[in-house]
Protein backbone atom coordinates (compact mmCIF):
# COMPACT_ATOMS: atom_id res chain seq x y z
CA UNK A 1 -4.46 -2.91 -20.50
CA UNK A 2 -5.41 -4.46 -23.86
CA UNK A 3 -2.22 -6.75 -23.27
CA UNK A 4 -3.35 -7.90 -20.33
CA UNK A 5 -7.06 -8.35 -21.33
CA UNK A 6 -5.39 -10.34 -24.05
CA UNK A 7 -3.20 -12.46 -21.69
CA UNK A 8 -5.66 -13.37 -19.63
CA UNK A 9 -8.45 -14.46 -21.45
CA UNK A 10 -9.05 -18.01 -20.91
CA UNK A 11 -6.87 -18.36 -17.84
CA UNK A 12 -8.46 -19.06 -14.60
CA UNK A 13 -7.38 -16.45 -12.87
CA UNK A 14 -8.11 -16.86 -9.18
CA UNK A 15 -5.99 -14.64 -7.49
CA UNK A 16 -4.88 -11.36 -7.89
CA UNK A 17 -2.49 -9.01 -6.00
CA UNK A 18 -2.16 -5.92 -6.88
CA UNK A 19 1.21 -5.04 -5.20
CA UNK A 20 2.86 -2.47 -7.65
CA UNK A 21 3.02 0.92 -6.28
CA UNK A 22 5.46 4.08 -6.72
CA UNK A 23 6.65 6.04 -3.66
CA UNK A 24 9.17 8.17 -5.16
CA UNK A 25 9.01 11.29 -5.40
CA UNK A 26 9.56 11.08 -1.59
CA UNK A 27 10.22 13.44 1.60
CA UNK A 28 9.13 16.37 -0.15
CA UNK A 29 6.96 19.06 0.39
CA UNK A 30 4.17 18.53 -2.66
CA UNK A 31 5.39 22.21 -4.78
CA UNK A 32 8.70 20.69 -4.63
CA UNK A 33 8.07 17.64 -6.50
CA UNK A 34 8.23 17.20 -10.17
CA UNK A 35 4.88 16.92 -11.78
CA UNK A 36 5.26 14.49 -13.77
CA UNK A 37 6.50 12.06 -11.38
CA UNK A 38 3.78 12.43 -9.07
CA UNK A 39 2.04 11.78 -12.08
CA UNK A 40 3.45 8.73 -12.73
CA UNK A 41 2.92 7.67 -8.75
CA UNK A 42 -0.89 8.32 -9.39
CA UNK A 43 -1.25 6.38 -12.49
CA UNK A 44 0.38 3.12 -10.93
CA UNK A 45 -0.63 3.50 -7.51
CA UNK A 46 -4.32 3.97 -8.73
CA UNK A 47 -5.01 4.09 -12.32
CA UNK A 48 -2.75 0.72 -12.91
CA UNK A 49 -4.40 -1.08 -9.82
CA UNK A 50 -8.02 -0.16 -10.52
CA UNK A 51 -7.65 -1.22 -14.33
CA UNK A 52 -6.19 -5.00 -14.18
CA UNK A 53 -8.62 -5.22 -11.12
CA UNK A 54 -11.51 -4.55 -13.74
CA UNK A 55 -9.77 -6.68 -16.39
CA UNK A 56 -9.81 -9.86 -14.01
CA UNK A 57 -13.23 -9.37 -12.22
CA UNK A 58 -15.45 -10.70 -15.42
CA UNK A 59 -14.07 -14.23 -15.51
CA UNK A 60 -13.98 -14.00 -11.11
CA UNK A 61 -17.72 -12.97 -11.98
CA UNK A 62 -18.09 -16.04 -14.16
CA UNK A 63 -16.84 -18.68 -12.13
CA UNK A 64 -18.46 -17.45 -8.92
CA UNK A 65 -15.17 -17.31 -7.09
CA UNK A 66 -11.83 -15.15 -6.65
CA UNK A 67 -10.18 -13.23 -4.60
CA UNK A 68 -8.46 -9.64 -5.04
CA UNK A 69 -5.64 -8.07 -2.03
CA UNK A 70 -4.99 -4.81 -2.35
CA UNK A 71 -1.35 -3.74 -0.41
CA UNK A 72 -2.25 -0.72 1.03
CA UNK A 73 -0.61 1.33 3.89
CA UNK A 74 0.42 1.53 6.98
CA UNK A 75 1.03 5.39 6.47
CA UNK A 76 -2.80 5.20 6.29
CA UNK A 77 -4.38 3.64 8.56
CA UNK A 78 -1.94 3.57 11.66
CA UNK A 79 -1.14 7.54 11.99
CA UNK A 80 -3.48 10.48 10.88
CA UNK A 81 -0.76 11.69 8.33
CA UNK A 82 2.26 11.20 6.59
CA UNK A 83 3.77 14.41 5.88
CA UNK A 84 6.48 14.76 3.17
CA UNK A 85 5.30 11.45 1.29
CA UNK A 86 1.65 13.43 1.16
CA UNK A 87 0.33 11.99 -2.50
CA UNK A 88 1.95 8.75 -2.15
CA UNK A 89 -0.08 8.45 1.21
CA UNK A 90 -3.30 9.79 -0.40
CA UNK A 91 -3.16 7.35 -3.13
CA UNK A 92 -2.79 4.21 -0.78
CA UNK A 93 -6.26 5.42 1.43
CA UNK A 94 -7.52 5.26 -2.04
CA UNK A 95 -6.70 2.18 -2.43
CA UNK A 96 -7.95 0.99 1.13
CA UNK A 97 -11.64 2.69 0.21
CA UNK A 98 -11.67 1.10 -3.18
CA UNK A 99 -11.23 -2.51 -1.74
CA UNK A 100 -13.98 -1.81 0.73
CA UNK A 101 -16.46 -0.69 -1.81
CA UNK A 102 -15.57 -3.60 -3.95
CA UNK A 103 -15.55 -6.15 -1.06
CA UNK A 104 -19.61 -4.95 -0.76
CA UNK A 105 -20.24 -5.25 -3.91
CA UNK A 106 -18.52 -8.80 -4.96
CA UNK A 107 -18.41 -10.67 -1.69
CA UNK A 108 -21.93 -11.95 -2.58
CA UNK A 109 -21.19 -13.13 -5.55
CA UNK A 110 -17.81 -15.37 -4.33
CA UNK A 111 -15.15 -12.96 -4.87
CA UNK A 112 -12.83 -11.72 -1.87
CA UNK A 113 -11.52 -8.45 -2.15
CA UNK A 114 -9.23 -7.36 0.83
CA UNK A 115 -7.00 -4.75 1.31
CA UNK A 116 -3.49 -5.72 3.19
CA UNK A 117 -1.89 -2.84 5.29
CA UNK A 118 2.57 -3.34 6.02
CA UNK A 119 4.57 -0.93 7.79
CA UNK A 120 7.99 -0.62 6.86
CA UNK A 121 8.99 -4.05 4.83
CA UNK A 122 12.92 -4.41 3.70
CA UNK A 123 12.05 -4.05 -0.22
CA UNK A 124 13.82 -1.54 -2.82
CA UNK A 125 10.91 0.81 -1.65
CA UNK A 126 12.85 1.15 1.47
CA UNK A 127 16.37 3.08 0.52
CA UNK A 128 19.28 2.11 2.91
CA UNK A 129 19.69 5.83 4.40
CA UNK A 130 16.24 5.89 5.68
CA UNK A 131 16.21 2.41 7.12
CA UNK A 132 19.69 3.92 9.16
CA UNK A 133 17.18 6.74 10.87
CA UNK A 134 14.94 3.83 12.20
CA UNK A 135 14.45 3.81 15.94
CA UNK A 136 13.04 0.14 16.18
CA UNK A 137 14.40 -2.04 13.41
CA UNK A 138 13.33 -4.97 14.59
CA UNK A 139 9.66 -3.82 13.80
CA UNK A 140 11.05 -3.55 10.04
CA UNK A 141 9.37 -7.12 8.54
CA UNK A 142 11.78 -8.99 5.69
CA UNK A 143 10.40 -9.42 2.78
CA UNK A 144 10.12 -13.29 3.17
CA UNK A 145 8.72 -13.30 6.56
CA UNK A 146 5.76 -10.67 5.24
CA UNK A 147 4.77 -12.61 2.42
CA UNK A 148 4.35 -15.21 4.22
CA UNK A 149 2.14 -13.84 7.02
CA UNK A 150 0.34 -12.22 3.75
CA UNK A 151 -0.50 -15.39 2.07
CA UNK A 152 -2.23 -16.48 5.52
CA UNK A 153 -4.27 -13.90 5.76
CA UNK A 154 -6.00 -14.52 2.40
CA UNK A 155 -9.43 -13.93 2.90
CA UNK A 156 -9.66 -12.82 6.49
CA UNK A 157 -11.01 -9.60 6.64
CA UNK A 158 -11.18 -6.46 4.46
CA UNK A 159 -8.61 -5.02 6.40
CA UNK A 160 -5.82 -6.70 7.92
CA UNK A 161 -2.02 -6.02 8.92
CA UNK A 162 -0.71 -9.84 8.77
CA UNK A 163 2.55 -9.23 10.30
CA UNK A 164 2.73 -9.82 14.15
CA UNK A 165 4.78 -7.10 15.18
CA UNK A 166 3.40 -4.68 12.79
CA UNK A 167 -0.16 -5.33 14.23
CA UNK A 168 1.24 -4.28 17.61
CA UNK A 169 2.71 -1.09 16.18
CA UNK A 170 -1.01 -0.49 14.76
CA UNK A 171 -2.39 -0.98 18.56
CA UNK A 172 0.11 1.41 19.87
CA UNK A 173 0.06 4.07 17.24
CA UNK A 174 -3.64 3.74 18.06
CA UNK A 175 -2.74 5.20 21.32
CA UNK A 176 -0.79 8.62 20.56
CA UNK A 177 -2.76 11.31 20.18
CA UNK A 178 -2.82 13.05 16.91
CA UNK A 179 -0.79 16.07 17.28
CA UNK A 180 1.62 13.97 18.65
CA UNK A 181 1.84 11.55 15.54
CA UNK A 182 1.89 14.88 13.34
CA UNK A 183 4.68 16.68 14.97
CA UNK A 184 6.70 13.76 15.00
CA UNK A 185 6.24 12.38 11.46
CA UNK A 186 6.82 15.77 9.94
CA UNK A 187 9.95 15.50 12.14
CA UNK A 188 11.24 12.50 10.90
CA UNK A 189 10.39 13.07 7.49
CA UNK A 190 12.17 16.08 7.79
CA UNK A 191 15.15 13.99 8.18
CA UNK A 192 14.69 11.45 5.51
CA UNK A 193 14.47 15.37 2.86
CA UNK A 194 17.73 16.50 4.29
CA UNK A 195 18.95 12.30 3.45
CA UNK A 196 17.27 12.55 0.21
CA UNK A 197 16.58 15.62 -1.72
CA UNK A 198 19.67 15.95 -3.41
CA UNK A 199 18.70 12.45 -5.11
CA UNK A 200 15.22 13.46 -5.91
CA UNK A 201 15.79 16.80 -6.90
């Protein structure tokens, strides 16, 4: 953090996207996991993202203008849980509260702070044995395609899914009821343990 404080002082920094995150471990049931590495998944997924937001909001503050995205989850706001990838999950609805909060406080004084919510995107995130389970690939945004949608939906909203066919997976998630989304996440995450606990383990 004091590097970065460093690095940034006298830049104009007008943008900010705080798109780091850990999911790994993954597909295991929380007393499985190693401690350490869930560890590790809080302190980028949270600690990391709330501290350079901190470090650039003085000179947004000074200028009277900025804007801050957040890349949340679709694991938390499109289904009620996400079983198996439990802390990873929990740290993203962090993440979506935090931008809210933030968005009330600074949008007053010129600074936009909005939180961006993908479903699956093809990124290293993603391994190649999961992606093989999917039912609907096509739903599965490139990496080129999302960032693209992203950078359009700068400033619209404090919540937003930018992708097209991601935002109709939101509005049909949105009509399952809950048990149903839990017995069939824990059911597919299920599968993606037996794929890979013998690399997490």
């Amino acid at each position: 953090m004091r590097r970065i404080k460093e690095d940034i002082e006298g830049l104009d920094v007008g943008l900010l996207v705080n798109n780091a995150a850990v999911n790994r471990p993954g597909a295991l049931y929380v007393h499985e996991a190693d401690g350490d590495r869930l560890a590790r998944m809080v302190l980028v997924n949270v600690m990391a993202l709330t501290e350079v937001t901190a470090a650039v909001l003085p000179g947004m503050l000074e200028r009277g203008r900025g804007a801050i995205v957040n890349v949340g989850s679709g694991s938390t706001v499109a289904v009620p849980s996400f079983p198996l990838y439990t802390v990873y999950s929990a740290t993203k609805r962090y993440v979506q509260h935090l931008t809210r909060c933030l968005n009330v406080e600074y949008k007053q004084k010129g600074i936009d702070v909005q939180c961006q919510v993908p479903f699956y995107v093809h990124t290293g995130m993603l391994s190649p044995a999961i992606k093989a389970t999917m039912r609907f690939p096509a739903f599965v945004a490139t990496a080129d395609a999302y960032a693209r949608d992203a950078a359009r939906w700068i400033g619209h909203g404090t919540l937003c899914v930018p992708d097209a066919s991601q935002q109709l997976q939101w509005f049909l998630a949105g009509l399952v009821p809950d048990a149903v989304h839990d017995w069939y996440r824990l059911r597919q995450h299920l599968k993606h343990r037996a794929i890979l606990r013998p690399k997490l383990m």
